[in-house]
PDB file of N, CA and C in Angstrom:
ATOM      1  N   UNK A   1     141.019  70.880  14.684  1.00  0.00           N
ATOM      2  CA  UNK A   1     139.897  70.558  15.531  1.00  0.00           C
ATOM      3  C   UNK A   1     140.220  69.290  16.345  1.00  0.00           C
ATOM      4  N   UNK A   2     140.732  68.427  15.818  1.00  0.00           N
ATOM      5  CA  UNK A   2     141.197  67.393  16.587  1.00  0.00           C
ATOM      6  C   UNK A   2     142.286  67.841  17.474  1.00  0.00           C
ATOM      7  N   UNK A   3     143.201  68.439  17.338  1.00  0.00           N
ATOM      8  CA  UNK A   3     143.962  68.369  18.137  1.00  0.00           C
ATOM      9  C   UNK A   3     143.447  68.993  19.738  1.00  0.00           C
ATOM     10  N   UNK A   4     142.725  69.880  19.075  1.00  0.00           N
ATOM     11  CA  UNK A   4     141.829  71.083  20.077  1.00  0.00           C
ATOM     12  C   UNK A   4     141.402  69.665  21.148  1.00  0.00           C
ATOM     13  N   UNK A   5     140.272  69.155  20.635  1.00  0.00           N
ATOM     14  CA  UNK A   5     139.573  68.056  21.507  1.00  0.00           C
ATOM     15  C   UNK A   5     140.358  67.285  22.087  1.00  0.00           C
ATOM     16  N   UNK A   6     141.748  66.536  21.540  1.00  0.00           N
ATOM     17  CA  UNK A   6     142.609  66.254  22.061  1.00  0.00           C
ATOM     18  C   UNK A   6     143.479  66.413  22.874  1.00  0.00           C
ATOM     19  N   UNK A   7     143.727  68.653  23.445  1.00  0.00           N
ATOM     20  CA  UNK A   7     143.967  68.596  23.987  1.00  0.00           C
ATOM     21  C   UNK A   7     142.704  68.810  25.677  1.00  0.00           C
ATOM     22  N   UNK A   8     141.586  68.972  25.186  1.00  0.00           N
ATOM     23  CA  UNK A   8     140.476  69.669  26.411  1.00  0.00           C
ATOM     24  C   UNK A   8     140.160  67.813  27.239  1.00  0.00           C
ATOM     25  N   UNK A   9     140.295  66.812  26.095  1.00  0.00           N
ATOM     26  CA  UNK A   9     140.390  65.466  26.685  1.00  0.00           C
ATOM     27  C   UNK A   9     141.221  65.307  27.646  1.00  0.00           C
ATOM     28  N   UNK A  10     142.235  65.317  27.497  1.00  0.00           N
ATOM     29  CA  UNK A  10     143.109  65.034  27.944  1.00  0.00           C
ATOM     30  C   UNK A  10     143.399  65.577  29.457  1.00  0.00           C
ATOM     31  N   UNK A  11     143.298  66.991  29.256  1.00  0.00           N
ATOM     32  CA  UNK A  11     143.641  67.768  29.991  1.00  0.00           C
ATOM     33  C   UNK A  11     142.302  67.162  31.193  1.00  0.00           C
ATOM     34  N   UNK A  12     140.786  67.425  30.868  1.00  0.00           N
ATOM     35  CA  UNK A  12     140.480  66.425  31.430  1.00  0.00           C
ATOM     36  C   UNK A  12     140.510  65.437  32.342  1.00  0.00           C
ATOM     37  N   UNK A  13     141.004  64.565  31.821  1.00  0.00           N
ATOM     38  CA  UNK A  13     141.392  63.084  32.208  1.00  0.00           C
ATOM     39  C   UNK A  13     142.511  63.099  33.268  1.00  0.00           C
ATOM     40  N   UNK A  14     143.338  64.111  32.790  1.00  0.00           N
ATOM     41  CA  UNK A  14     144.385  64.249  33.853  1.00  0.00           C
ATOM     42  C   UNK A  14     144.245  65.091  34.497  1.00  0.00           C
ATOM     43  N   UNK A  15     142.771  65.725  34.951  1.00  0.00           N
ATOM     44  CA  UNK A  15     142.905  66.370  36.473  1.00  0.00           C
ATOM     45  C   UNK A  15     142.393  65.942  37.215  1.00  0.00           C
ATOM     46  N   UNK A  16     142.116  67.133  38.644  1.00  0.00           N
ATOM     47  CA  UNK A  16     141.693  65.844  39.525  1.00  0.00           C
ATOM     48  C   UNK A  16     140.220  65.444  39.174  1.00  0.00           C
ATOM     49  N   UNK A  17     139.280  65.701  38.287  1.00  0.00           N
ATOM     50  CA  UNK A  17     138.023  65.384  37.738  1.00  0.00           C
ATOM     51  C   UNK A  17     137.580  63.485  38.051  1.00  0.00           C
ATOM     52  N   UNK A  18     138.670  62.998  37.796  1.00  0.00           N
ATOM     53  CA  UNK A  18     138.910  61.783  38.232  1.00  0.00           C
ATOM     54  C   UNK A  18     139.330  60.648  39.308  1.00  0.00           C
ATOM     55  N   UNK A  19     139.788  62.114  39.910  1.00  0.00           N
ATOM     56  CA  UNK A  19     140.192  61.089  41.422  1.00  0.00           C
ATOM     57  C   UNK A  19     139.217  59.839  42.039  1.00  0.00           C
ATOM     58  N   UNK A  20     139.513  59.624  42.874  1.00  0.00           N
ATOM     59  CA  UNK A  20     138.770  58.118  43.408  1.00  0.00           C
ATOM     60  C   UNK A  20     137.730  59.275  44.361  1.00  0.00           C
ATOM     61  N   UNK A  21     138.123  60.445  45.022  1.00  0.00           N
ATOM     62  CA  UNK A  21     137.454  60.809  45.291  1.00  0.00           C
ATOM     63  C   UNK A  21     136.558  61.615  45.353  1.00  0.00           C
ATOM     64  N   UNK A  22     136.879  61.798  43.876  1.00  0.00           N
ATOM     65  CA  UNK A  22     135.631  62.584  43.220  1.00  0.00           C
ATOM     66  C   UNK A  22     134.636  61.674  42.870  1.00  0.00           C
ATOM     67  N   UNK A  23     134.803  60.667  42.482  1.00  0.00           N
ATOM     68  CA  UNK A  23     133.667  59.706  42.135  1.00  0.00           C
ATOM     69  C   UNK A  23     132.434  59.387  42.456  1.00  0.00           C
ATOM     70  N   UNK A  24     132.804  59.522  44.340  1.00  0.00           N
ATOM     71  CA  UNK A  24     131.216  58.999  44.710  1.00  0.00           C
ATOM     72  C   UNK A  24     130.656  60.395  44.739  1.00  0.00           C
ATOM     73  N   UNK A  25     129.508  60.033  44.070  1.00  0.00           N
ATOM     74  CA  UNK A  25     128.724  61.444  44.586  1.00  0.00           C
ATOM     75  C   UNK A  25     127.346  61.425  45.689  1.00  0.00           C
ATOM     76  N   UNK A  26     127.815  60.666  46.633  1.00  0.00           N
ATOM     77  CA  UNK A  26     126.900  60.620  47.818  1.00  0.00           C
ATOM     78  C   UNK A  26     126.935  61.633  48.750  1.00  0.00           C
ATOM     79  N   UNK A  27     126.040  61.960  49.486  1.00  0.00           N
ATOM     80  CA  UNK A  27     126.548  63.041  51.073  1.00  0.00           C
ATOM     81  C   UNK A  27     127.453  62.469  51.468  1.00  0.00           C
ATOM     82  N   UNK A  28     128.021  63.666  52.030  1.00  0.00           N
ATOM     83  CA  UNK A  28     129.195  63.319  52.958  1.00  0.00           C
ATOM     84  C   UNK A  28     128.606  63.378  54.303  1.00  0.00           C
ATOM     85  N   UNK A  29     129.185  62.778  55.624  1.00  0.00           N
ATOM     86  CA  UNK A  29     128.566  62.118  56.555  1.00  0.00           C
ATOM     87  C   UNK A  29     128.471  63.520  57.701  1.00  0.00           C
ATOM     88  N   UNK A  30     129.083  64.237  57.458  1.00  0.00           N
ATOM     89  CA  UNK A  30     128.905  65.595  58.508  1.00  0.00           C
ATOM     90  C   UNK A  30     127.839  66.188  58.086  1.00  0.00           C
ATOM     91  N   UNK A  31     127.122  66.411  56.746  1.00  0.00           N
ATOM     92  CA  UNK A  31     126.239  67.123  56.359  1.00  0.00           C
ATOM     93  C   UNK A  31     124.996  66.267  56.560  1.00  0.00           C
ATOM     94  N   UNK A  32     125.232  64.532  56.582  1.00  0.00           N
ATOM     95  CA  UNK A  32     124.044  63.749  57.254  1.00  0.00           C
ATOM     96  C   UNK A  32     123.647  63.843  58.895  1.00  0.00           C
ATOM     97  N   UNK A  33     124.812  64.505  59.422  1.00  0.00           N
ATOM     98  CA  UNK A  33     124.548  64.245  61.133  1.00  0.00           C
ATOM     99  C   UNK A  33     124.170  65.505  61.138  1.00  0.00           C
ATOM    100  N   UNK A  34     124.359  67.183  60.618  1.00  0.00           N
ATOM    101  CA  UNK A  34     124.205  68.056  60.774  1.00  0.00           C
ATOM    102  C   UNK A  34     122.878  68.789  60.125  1.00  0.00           C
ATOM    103  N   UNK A  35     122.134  67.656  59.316  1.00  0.00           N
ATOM    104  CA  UNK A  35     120.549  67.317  58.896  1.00  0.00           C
ATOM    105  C   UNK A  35     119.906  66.578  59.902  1.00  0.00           C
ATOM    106  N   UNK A  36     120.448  65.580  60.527  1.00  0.00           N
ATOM    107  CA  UNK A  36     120.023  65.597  61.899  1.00  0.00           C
ATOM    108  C   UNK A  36     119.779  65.979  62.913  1.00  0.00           C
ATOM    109  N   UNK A  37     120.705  66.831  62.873  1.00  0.00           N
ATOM    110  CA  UNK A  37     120.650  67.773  64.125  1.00  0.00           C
ATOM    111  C   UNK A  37     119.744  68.612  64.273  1.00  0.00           C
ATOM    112  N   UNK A  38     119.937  68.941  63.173  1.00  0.00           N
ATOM    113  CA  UNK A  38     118.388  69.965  63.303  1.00  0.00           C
ATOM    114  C   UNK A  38     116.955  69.406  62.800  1.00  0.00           C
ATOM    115  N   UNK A  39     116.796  68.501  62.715  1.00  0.00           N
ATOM    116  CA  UNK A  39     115.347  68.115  63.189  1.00  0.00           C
ATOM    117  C   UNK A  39     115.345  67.787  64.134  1.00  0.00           C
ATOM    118  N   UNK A  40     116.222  67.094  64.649  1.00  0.00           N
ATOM    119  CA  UNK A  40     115.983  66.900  66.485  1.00  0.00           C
ATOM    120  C   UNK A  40     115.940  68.044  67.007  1.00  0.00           C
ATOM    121  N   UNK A  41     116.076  69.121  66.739  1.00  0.00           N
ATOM    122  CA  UNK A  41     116.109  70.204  66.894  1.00  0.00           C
ATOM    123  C   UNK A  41     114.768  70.996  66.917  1.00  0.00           C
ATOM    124  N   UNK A  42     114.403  70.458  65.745  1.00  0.00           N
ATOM    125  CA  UNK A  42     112.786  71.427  65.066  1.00  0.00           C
ATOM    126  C   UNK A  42     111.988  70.652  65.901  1.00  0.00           C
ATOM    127  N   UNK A  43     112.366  68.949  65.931  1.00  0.00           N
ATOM    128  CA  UNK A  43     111.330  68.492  67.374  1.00  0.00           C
ATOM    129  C   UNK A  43     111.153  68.778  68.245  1.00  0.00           C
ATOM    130  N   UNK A  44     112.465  68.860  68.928  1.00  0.00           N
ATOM    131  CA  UNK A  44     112.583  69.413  70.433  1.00  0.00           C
ATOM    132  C   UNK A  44     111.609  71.134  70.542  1.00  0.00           C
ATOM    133  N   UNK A  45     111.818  71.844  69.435  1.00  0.00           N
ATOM    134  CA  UNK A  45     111.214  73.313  69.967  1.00  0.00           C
ATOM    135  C   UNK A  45     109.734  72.828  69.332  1.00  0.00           C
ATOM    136  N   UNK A  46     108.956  72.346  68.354  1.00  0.00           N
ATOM    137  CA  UNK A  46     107.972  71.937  68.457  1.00  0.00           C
ATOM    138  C   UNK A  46     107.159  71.239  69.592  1.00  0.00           C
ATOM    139  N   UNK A  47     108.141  70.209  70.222  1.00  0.00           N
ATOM    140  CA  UNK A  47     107.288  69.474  71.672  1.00  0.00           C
ATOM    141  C   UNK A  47     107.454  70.304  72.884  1.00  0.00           C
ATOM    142  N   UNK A  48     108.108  71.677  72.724  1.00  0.00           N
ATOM    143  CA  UNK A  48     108.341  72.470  74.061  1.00  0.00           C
ATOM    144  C   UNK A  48     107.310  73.429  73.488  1.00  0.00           C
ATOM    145  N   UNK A  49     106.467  73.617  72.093  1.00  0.00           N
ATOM    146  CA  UNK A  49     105.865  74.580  72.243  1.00  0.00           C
ATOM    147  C   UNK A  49     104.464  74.311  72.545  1.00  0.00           C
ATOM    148  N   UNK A  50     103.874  72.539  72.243  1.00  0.00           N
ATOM    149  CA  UNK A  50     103.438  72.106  72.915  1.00  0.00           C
ATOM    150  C   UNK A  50     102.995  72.042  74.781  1.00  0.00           C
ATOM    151  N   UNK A  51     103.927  71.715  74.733  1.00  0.00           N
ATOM    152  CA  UNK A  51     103.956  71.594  76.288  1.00  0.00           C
ATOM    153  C   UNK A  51     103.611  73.299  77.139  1.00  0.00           C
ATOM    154  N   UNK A  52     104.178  74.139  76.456  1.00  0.00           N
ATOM    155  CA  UNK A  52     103.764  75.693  76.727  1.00  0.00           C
ATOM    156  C   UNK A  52     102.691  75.831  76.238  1.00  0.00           C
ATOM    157  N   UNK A  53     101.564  75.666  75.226  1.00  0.00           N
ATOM    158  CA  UNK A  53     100.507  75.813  74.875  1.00  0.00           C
ATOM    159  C   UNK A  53      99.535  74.833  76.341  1.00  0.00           C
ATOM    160  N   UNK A  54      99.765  73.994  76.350  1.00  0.00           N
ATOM    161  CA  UNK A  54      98.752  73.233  77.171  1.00  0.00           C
ATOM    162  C   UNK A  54      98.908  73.860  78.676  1.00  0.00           C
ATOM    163  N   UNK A  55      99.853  74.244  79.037  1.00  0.00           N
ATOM    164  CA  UNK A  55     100.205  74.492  80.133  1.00  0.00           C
ATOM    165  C   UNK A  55      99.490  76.052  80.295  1.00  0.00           C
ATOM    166  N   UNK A  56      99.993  77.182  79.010  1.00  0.00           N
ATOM    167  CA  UNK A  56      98.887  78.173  79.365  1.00  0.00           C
ATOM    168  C   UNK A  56      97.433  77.887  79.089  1.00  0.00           C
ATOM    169  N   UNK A  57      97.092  76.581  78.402  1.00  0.00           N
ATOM    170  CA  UNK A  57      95.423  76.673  78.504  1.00  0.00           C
ATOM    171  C   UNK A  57      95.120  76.214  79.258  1.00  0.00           C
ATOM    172  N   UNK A  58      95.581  75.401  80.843  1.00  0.00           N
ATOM    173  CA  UNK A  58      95.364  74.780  82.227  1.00  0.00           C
ATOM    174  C   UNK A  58      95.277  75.684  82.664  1.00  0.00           C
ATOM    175  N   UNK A  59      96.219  76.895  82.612  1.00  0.00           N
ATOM    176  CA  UNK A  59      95.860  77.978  83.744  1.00  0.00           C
ATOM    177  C   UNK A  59      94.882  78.543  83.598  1.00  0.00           C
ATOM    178  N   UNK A  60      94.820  79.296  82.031  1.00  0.00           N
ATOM    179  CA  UNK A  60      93.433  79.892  82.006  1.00  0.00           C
ATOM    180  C   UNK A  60      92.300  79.390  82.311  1.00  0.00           C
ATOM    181  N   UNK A  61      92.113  77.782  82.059  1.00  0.00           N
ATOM    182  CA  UNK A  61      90.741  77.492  82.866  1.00  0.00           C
ATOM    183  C   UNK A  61      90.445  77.519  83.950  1.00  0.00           C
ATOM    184  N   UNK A  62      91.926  77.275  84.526  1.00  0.00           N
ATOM    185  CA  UNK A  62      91.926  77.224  86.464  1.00  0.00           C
ATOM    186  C   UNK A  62      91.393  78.711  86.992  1.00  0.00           C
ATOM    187  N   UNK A  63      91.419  79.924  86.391  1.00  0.00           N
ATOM    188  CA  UNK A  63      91.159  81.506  86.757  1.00  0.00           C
ATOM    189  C   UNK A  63      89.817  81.043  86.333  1.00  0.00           C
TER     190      UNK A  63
END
């Protein structure tokens, strides 16, 4: 049994499980600009659907 654990440790320790860049576990910065993007996104078609709503309720009052 020890040796068992001794070897799943190990083995472990020496892969890349440890790298420097496995470590951080923050977003990575393409998946922060590309969460951006699309709310500027969901804004932009939200304030254009705006702007099309008001615009067909001007006309209809103008008839």
């Amino acid at each position: 049994m020890r040796t068992a654990c001794h070897n799943i440790l190990y083995t472990t320790v020496n892969s890349r499980a440890y790298y420097d860049e496995n470590l951080n576990p923050g977003t990575e910065t393409w998946i922060k600009v590309m969460i951006a993007i699309d709310v500027l996104i969901g804004l932009a078609m939200v304030a254009w659907e705006v702007v099309l709503i008001r615009n067909y309720r001007k006309k209809s009052s103008e008839e």
